[in-house]
Protein backbone atom coordinates (compact mmCIF):
# COMPACT_ATOMS: atom_id res chain seq x y z
CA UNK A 1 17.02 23.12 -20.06
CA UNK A 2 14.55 20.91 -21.74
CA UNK A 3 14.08 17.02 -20.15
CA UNK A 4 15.76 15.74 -23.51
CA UNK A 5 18.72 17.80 -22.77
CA UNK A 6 19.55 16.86 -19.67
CA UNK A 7 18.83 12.85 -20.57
CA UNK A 8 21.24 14.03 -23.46
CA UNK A 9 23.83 15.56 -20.81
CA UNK A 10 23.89 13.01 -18.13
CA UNK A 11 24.33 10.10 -20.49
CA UNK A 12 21.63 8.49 -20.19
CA UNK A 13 20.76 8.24 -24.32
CA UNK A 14 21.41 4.65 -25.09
CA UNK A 15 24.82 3.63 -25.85
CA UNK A 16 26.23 6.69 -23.77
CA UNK A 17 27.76 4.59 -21.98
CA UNK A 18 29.90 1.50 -22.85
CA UNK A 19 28.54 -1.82 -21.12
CA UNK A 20 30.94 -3.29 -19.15
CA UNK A 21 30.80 -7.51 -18.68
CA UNK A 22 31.16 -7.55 -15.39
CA UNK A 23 27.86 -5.85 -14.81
CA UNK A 24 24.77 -7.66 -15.66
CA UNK A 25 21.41 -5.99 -16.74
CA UNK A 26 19.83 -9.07 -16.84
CA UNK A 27 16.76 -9.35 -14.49
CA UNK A 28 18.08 -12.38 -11.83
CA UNK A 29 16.87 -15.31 -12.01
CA UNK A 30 13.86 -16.09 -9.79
CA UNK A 31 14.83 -18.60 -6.49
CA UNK A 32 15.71 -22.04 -7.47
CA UNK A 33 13.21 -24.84 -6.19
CA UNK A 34 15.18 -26.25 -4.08
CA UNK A 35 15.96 -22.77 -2.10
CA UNK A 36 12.66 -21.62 -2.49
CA UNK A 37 9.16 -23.84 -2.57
CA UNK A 38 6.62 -20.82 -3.01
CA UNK A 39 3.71 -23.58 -2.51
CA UNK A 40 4.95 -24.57 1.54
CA UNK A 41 4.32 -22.07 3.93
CA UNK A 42 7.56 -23.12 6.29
CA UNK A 43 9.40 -22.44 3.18
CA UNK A 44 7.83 -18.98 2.32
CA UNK A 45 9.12 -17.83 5.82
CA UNK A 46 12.38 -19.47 5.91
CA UNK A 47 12.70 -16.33 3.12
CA UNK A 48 12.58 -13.80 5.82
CA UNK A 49 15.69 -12.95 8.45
CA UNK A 50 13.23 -12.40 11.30
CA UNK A 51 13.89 -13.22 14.39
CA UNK A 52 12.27 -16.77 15.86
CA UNK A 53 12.48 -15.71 19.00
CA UNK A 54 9.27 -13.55 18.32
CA UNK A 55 5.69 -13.80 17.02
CA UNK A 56 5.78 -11.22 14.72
CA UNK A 57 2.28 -9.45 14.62
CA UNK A 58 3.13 -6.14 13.72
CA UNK A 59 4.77 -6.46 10.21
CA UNK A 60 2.47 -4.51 8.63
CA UNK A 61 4.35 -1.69 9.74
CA UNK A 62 7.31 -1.96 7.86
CA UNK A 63 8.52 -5.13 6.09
CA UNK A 64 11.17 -7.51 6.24
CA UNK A 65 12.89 -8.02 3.25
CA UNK A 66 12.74 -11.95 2.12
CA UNK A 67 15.22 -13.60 0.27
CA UNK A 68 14.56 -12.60 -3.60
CA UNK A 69 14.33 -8.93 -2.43
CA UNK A 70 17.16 -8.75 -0.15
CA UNK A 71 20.06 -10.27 -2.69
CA UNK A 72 18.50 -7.58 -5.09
CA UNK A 73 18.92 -4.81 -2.94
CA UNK A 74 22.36 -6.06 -2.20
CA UNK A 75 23.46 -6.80 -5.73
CA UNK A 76 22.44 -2.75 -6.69
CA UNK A 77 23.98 -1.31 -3.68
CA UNK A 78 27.62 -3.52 -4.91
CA UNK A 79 27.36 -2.14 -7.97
CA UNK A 80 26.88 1.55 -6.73
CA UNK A 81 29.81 1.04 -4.45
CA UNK A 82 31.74 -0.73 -6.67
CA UNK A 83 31.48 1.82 -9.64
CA UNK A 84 28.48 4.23 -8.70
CA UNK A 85 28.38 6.18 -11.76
CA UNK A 86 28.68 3.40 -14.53
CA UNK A 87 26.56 1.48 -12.78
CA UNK A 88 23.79 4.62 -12.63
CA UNK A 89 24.53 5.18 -15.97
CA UNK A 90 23.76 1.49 -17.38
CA UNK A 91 20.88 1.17 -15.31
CA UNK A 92 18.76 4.32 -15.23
CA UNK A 93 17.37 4.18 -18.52
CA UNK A 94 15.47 1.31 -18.17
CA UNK A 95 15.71 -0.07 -14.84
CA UNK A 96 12.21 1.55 -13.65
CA UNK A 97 10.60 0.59 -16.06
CA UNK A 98 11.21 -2.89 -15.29
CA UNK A 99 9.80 -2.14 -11.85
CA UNK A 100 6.13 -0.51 -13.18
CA UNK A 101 6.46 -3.11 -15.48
CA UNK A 102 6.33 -5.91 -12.52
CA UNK A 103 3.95 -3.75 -10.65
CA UNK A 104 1.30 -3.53 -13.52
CA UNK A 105 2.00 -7.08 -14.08
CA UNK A 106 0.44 -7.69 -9.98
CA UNK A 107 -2.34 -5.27 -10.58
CA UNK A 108 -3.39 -6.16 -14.19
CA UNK A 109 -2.92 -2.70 -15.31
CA UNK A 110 -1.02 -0.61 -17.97
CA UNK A 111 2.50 0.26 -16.59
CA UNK A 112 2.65 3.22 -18.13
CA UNK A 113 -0.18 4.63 -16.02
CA UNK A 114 2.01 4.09 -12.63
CA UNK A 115 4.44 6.36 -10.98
CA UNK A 116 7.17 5.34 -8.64
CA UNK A 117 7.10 6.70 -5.25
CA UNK A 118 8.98 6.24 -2.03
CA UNK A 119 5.98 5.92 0.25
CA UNK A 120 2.64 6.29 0.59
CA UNK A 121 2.57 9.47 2.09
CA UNK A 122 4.63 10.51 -0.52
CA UNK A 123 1.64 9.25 -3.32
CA UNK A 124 -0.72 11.02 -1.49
CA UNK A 125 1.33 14.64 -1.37
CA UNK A 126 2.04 13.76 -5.35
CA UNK A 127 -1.81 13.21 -5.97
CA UNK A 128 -3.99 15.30 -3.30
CA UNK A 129 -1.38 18.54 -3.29
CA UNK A 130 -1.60 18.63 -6.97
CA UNK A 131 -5.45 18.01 -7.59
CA UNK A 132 -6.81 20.90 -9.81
CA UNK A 133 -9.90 22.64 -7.85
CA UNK A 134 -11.66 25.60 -8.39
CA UNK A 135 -12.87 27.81 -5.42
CA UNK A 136 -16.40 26.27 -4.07
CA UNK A 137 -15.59 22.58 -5.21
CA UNK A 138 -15.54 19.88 -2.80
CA UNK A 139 -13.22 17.26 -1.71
CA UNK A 140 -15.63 14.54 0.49
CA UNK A 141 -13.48 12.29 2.77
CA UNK A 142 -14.06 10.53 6.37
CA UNK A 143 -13.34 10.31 10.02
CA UNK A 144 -11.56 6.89 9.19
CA UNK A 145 -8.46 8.25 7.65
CA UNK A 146 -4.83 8.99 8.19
CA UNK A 147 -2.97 11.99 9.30
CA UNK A 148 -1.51 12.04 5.80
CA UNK A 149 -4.33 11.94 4.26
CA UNK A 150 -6.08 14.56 6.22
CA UNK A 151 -3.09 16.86 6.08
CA UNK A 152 -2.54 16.48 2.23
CA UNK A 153 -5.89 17.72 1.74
CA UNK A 154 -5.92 20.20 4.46
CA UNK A 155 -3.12 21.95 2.29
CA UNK A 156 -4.65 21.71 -1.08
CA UNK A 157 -8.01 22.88 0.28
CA UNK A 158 -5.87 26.12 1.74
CA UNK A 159 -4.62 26.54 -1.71
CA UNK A 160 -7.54 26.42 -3.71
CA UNK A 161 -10.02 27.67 -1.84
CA UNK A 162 -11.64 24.18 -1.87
CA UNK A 163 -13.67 22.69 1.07
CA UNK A 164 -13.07 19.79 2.87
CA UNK A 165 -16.03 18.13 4.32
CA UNK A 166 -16.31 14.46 6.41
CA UNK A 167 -18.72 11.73 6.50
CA UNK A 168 -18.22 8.82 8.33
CA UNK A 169 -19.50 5.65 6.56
CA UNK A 170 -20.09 3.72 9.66
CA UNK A 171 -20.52 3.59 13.42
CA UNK A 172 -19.90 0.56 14.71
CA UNK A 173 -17.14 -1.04 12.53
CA UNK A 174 -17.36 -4.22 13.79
CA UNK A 175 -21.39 -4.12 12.32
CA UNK A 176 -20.98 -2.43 9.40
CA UNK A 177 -22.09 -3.76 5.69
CA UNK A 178 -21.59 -2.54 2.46
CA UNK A 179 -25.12 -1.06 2.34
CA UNK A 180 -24.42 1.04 5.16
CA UNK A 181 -20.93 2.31 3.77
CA UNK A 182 -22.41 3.06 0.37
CA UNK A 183 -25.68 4.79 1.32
CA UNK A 184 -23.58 7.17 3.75
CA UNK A 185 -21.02 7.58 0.76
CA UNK A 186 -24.08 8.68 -1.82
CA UNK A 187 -26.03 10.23 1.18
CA UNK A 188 -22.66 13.20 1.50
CA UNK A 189 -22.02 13.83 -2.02
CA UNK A 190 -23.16 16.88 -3.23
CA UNK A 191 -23.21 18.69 -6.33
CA UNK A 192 -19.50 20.45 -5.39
CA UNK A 193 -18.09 16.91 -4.62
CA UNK A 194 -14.99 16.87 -6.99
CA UNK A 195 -12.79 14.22 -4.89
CA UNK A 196 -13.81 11.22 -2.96
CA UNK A 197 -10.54 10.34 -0.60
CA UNK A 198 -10.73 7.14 1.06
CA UNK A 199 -8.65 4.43 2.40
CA UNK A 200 -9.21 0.94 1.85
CA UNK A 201 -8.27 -0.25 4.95
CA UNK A 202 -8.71 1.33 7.85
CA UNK A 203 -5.38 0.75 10.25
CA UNK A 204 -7.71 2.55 13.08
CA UNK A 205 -10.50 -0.48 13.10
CA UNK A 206 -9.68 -2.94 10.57
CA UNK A 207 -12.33 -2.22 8.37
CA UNK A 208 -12.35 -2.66 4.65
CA UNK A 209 -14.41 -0.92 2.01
CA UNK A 210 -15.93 -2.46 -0.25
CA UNK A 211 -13.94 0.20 -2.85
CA UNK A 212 -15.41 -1.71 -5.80
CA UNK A 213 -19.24 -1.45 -4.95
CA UNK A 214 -18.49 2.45 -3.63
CA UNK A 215 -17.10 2.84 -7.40
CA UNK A 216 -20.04 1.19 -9.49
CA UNK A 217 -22.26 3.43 -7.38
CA UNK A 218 -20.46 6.41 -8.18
CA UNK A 219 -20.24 5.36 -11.89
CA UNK A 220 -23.81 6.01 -12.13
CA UNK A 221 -23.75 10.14 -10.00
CA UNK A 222 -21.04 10.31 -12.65
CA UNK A 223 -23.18 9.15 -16.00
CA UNK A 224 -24.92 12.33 -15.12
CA UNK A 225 -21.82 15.08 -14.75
CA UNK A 226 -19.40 16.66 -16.89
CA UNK A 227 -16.21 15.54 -17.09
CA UNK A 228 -15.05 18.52 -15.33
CA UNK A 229 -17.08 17.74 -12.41
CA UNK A 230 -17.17 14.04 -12.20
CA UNK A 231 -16.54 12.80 -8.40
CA UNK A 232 -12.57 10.94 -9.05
CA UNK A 233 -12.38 8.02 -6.38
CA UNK A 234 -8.94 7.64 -4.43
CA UNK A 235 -7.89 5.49 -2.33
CA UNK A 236 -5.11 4.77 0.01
CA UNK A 237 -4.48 1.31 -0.60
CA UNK A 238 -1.39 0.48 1.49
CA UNK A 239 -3.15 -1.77 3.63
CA UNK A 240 -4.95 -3.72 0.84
CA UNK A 241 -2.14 -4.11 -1.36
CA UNK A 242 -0.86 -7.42 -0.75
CA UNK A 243 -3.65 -9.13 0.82
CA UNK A 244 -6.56 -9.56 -1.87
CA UNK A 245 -6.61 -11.08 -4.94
CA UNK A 246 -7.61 -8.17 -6.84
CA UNK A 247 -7.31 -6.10 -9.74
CA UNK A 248 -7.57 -2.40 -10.38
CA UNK A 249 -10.40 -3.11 -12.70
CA UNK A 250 -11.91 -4.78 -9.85
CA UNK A 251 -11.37 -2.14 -6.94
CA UNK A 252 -12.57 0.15 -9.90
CA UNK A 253 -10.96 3.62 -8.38
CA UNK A 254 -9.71 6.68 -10.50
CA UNK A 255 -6.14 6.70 -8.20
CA UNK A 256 -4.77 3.96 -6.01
CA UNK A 257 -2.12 5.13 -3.53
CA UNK A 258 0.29 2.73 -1.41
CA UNK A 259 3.75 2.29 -0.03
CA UNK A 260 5.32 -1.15 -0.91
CA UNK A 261 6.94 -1.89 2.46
CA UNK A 262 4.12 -2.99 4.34
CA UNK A 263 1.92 -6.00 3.29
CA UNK A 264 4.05 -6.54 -0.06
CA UNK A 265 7.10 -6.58 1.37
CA UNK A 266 8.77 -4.38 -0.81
CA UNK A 267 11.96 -3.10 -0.05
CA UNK A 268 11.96 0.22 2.70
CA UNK A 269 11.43 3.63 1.06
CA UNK A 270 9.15 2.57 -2.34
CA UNK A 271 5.86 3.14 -2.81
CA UNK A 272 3.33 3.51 -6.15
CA UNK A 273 0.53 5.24 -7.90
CA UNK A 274 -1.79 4.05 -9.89
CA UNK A 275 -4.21 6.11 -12.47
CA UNK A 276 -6.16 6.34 -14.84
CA UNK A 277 -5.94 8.47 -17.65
CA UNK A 278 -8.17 10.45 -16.87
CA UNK A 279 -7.66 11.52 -13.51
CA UNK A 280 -4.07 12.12 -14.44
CA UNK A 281 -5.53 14.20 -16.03
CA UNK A 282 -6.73 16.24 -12.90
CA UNK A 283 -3.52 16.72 -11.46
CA UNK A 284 -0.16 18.26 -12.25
CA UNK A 285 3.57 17.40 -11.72
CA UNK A 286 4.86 19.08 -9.38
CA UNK A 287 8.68 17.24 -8.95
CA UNK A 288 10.80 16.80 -11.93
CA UNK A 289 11.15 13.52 -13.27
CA UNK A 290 14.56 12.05 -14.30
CA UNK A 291 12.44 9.12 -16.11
CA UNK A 292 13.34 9.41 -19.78
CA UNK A 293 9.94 7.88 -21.16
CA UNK A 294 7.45 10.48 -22.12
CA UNK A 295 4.09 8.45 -20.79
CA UNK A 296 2.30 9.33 -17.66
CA UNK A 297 3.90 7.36 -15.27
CA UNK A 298 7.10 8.67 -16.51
CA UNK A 299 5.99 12.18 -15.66
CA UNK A 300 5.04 11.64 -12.40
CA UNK A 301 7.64 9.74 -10.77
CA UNK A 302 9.81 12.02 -9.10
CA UNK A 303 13.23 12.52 -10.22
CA UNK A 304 16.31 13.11 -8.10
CA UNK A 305 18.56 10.64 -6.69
CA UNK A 306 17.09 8.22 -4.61
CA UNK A 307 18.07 4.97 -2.90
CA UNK A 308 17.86 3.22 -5.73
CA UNK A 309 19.22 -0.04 -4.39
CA UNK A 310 16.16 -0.31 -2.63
CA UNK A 311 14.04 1.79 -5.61
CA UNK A 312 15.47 -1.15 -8.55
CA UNK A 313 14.52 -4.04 -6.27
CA UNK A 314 10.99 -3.51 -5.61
CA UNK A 315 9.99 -5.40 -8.73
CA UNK A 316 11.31 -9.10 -6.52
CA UNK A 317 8.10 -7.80 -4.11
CA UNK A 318 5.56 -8.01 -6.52
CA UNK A 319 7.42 -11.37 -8.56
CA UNK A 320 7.35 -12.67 -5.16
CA UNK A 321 3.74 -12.69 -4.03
CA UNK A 322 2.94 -13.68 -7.92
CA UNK A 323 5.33 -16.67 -7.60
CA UNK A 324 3.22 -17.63 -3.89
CA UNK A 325 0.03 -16.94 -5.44
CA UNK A 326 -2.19 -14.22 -4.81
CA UNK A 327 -5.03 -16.69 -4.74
CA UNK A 328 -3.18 -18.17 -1.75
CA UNK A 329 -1.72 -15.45 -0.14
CA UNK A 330 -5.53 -13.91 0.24
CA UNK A 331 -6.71 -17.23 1.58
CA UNK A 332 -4.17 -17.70 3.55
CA UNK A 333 -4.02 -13.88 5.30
CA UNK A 334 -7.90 -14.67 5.60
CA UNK A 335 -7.36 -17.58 7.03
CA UNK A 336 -5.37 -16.59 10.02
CA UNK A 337 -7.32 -13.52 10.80
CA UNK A 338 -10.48 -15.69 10.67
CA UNK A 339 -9.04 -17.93 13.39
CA UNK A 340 -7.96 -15.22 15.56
CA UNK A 341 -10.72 -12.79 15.62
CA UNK A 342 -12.99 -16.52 15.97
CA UNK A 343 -10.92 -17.08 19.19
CA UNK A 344 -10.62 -13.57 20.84
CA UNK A 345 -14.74 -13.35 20.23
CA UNK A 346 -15.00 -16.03 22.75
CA UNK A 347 -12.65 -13.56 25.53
CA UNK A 348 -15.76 -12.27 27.15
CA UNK A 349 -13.15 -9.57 28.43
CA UNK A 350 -12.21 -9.03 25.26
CA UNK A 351 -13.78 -6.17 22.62
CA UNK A 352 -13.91 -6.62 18.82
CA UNK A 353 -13.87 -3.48 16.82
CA UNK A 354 -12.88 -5.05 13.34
CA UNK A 355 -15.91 -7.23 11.34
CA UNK A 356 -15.80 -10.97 11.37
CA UNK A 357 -16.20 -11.14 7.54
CA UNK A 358 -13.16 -11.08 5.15
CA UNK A 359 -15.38 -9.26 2.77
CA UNK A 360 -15.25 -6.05 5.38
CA UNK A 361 -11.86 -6.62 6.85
CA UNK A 362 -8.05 -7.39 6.19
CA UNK A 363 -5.26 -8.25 7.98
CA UNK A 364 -5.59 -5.78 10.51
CA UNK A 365 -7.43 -6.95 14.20
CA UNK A 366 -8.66 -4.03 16.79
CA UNK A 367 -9.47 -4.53 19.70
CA UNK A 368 -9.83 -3.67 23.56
CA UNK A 369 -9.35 -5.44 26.64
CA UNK A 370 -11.66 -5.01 29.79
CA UNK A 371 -9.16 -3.19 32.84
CA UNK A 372 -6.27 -2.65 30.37
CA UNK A 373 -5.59 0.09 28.11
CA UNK A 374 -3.67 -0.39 24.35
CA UNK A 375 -0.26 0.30 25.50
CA UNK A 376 -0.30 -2.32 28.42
CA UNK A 377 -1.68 -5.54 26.19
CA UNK A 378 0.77 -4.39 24.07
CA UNK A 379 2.69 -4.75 26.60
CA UNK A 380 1.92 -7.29 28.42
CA UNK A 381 2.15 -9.25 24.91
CA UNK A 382 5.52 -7.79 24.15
CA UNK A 383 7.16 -9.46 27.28
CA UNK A 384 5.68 -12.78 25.94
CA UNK A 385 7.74 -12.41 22.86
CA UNK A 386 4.69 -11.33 20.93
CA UNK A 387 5.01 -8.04 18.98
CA UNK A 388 1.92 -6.61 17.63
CA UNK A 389 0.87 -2.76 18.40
CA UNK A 390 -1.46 0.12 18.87
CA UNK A 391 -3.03 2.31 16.88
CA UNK A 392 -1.99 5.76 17.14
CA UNK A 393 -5.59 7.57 16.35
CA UNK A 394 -7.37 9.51 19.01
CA UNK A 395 -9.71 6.35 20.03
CA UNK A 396 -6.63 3.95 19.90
CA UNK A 397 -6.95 0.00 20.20
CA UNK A 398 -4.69 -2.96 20.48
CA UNK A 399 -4.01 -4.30 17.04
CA UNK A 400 -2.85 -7.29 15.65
CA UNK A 401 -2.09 -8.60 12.31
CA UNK A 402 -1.19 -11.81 11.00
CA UNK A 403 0.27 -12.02 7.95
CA UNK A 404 2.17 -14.63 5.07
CA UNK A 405 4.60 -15.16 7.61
CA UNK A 406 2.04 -16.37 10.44
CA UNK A 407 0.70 -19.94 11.03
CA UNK A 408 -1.97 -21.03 13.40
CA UNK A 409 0.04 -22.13 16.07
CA UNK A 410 1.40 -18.39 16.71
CA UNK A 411 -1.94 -16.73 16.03
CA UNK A 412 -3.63 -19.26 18.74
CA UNK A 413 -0.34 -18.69 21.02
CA UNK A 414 -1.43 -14.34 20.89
CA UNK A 415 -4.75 -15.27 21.43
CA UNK A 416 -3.57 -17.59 25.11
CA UNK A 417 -1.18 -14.61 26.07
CA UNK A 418 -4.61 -12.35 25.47
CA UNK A 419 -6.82 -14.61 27.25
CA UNK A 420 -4.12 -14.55 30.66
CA UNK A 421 -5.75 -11.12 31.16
CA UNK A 422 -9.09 -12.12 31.52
C-alpha cells in the first residue's frame, strides 16, 4: 500500500473527519502576564512543579515540565481519553507540523528540513544507522562522545564495511582553545573521511566545541572534494540546545541531533533532527512515516503511534524559551556557571575539568574532589538537599549544572556544601 493510501484509509485526508466544537485546534494561547512574567526570573521558576525542598543541579538530565508545557500535555492526553480516535483523527494531519514549525522558528531554519524524534538517541540511530558508505570510507569521531553515539556508528561501520577511527581534540579540557580543537580535527581527516560525528557538549567534561569554527574549517577540505566525498559534520547537540543563542546557520553543521527534554524542557520522550538538504541526502529512511507532507522532514519522522500528548506539546518548549529570551536565557545559564566554577577554583581541594570561558563550556561543571570519589560528593551533596550527579564515562567526575531555574544564592549554597569537604 502506497503512503497516500493509507492517509486515504485512516482518515486522515482533510475533511475525513467532521470537526466537533467541543474540540479546539486552535494553538492555546500563550500564559497571561499576570500568570506568567517571562522577564523575572522568580517568575520563570514559579512555572516549574519542582520541589523547593531541593537545589536542583541535575536537570539536565531530564526536564521538568513548566507551566505552558504541562497544561498542553494535559489538554492532548483529555482529548485522547475523552474520544481517542476523533481526537487522532482531527489532529494528525497537521498537528506536527505545528511543532517543526515552532522548532524551526527557535533555530532559524526551514521546518521542512526537521524530523520529529523521541530522543536523541533515537536521532542518532535515524541518522548514523542510515548513513550511505561505501567499503574503505571513513567515519572520524572522538574519545569525548556518548555510548550512543559510539554504538550507532559501531553498527553502521559493521554494515558497510566502513571504518571508524578516533581523535581526541584535546587533553586537558579545562585548557583547551579552539585552535587546539580545530588543528586536531584537520590534523585526523583523511582522504576516506566521509562523516565527522561530534557532540557539542561534552556531558563527560563540560567542554564545548566551537562547532561553528570546526565547520568554516571544513568548508574549505570540502571546496576541494566531490560531493560524494565531502566530510558531512554532525553533531549531538542535546546539551547545547537550550543554552546559546544560536542559529543553525551559525553552528554551521550538515545534521544537528538532540532530545528536547533536557536543557529545553520539552516534554519527556521528544527529540529532533535537523538537516540540510544535502546531507539528507546521504541517508535513507529506514521507519515509515505516518506524516502526510511529502518534504524531508516529513519522511523522516517516524511513524507509528506515539505518545503524542507529550509528541503535540513540544512546540510550548521552544515558544517558551523564545517568550524568556534566548538572549537571556544564554546570559543567564552563563552567568551562573561563571559564578560557580569562579568559586569552586578557589577550593584548593577542589579539581576543575570544565574551561572557565563560556565560549568553551555550557551548563555542565566537572569536577573532582581531593579524598572523595564522584559518588560520595554526590553524596555527600545529596543529603544537603542538593541534587546534582556523576558522570557515567570510564574517568567519571562530579557534575553540576545550573540552569534557568537556578539563582546565585543556590549555586553559592553547592559551592559551601562543596567547600565542607575541604
Amino acid at each position: 500500500m502506497q503512503r497516500r493510501d493509507f492517509f486515504r484509509r485512516t482518515g486522515v485526508a482533510l475533511g475525513a473527519v467532521p470537526v466537533l466544537g467541543t474540540i479546539s485546534l486552535a494553538p492555546p494561547p500563550a500564559p497571561t502576564a499576570s500568570s506568567f512574567d517571562p522577564t523575572d526570573w522568580a517568575s520563570v521558576r514559579d512555572q516549574f512543579p519542582l520541589t523547593r525542598s531541593r537545589i536542583h543541579l541535575a536537570s539536565f538530565l531530564l526536564a521538568s515540565h513548566p507551566q505552558p508545557v504541562a497544561e498542553a500535555i494535559e489538554r492532548h492526553r483529555r482529548g485522547f481519553d475523552e474520544d481517542p480516535a476523533t481526537y487522532w483523527y482531527e489532529h494528525v494531519g497537521w498537528a506536527e507540523r505545528a511543532q517543526r514549525a515552532a522548532i524551526g522558528e527557535y533555530l532559524h531554519a526551514d521546518p521542512h528540513h526537521i524530523a520529529l524524534t523521541d530522543s536523541t538517541t533515537m536521532g542518532l540511530g535515524l541518522i548514523y544507522g542510515t548513513l550511505k558508505l561505501r567499503p574503505g570510507q571513513e567515519i572520524l569521531t572522538t574519545p569525548h562522545d556518548h555510548y550512543s553515539t559510539e554504538t550507532a556508528l559501531r553498527y553502521r561501520a559493521e554494515r558497510t564495511g566502513a571504518t571508524v577511527r578516533r581523535v581526541a581534540l584535546y587533553d586537558d579540557p579545562a585548557q583547551t582553545s579552539v585552535d587546539e580543537v580545530v588543528a586536531r580535527m584537520l590534523g585526523a581527516i583523511t582522504d576516506r573521511t566521509r562523516v565527522l560525528a561530534v557532540t557539542w557538549v561534552h556531558s563527560s567534561t563540560g567542554v564545548k566545541l566551537p562547532i561553528g569554527a570546526m565547520a568554516q574549517a571544513l568548508a574549505e577540505v570540502n571546496a576541494r572534494r566531490d560531493e560524494a566525498d565531502r566530510v558531512l559534520l554532525c553533531a549531538d547537540a542535546v546539551h547545547g540546545l537550550g543554552i546559546d543563542d544560536v542559529t543553525v546557520d551559525d553552528l554551521g553543521c550538515d545534521f544537528l541531533m538532540a532530545g528536547t527534554h533536557k536543557w529545553m524542557f520539552g516534554p519527556r520522550g521528544t527529540g529532533l533532527i535537523w538537516g540540510r538538504p544535502h546531507a539528507w541526502a546521504a541517508v535513507d529512511p529506514v521507519i515509515p512515516t505516518f506524516s502526510s507532507g511529502i518534504d524531508i522532514g516529513s519522511r523522516f519522522t517516524p511513524g507509528g503511534f506515539h505518545s503524542f500528548e507529550h509528541r503535540w506539546a513540544v512546540g510550548e518548549a521552544f515558544r517558551f524559551h523564545l517568550a524568556i529570551g534566548k538572549d537571556r536565557i544564554q546570559e543567564r545559564i552563563h552567568g551562573l556557571n561563571t559564578l560557580a566554577k569562579e568559586a569552586l577554583a578557589e577550593l584548593p581541594h577542589v579539581h576543575l575539568h570544565t574551561p572557565m570561558s563560556p565560549s568553551l563550556s555550557g551548563g555542565i561543571i566537572c569536577f573532582e574532589v581531593d579524598g572523595y570519589t564522584p559518588h560520595q560528593v554526590v553524596r555527600h551533596l545529596h543529603d544537603r538537599g542538593i541534587i546534582a550527579s556523576v558522570s557515567p564515562y570510564r574517568v567519571s567526575y562530579a557534575r553540576l549544572a545550573p540552569s534557568l531555574i537556578n539563582n546565585d544564592d543556590e549555586v553559592l549554597r553547592a559551592v559551601a556544601a562543596i567547600a565542607a569537604l575541604g
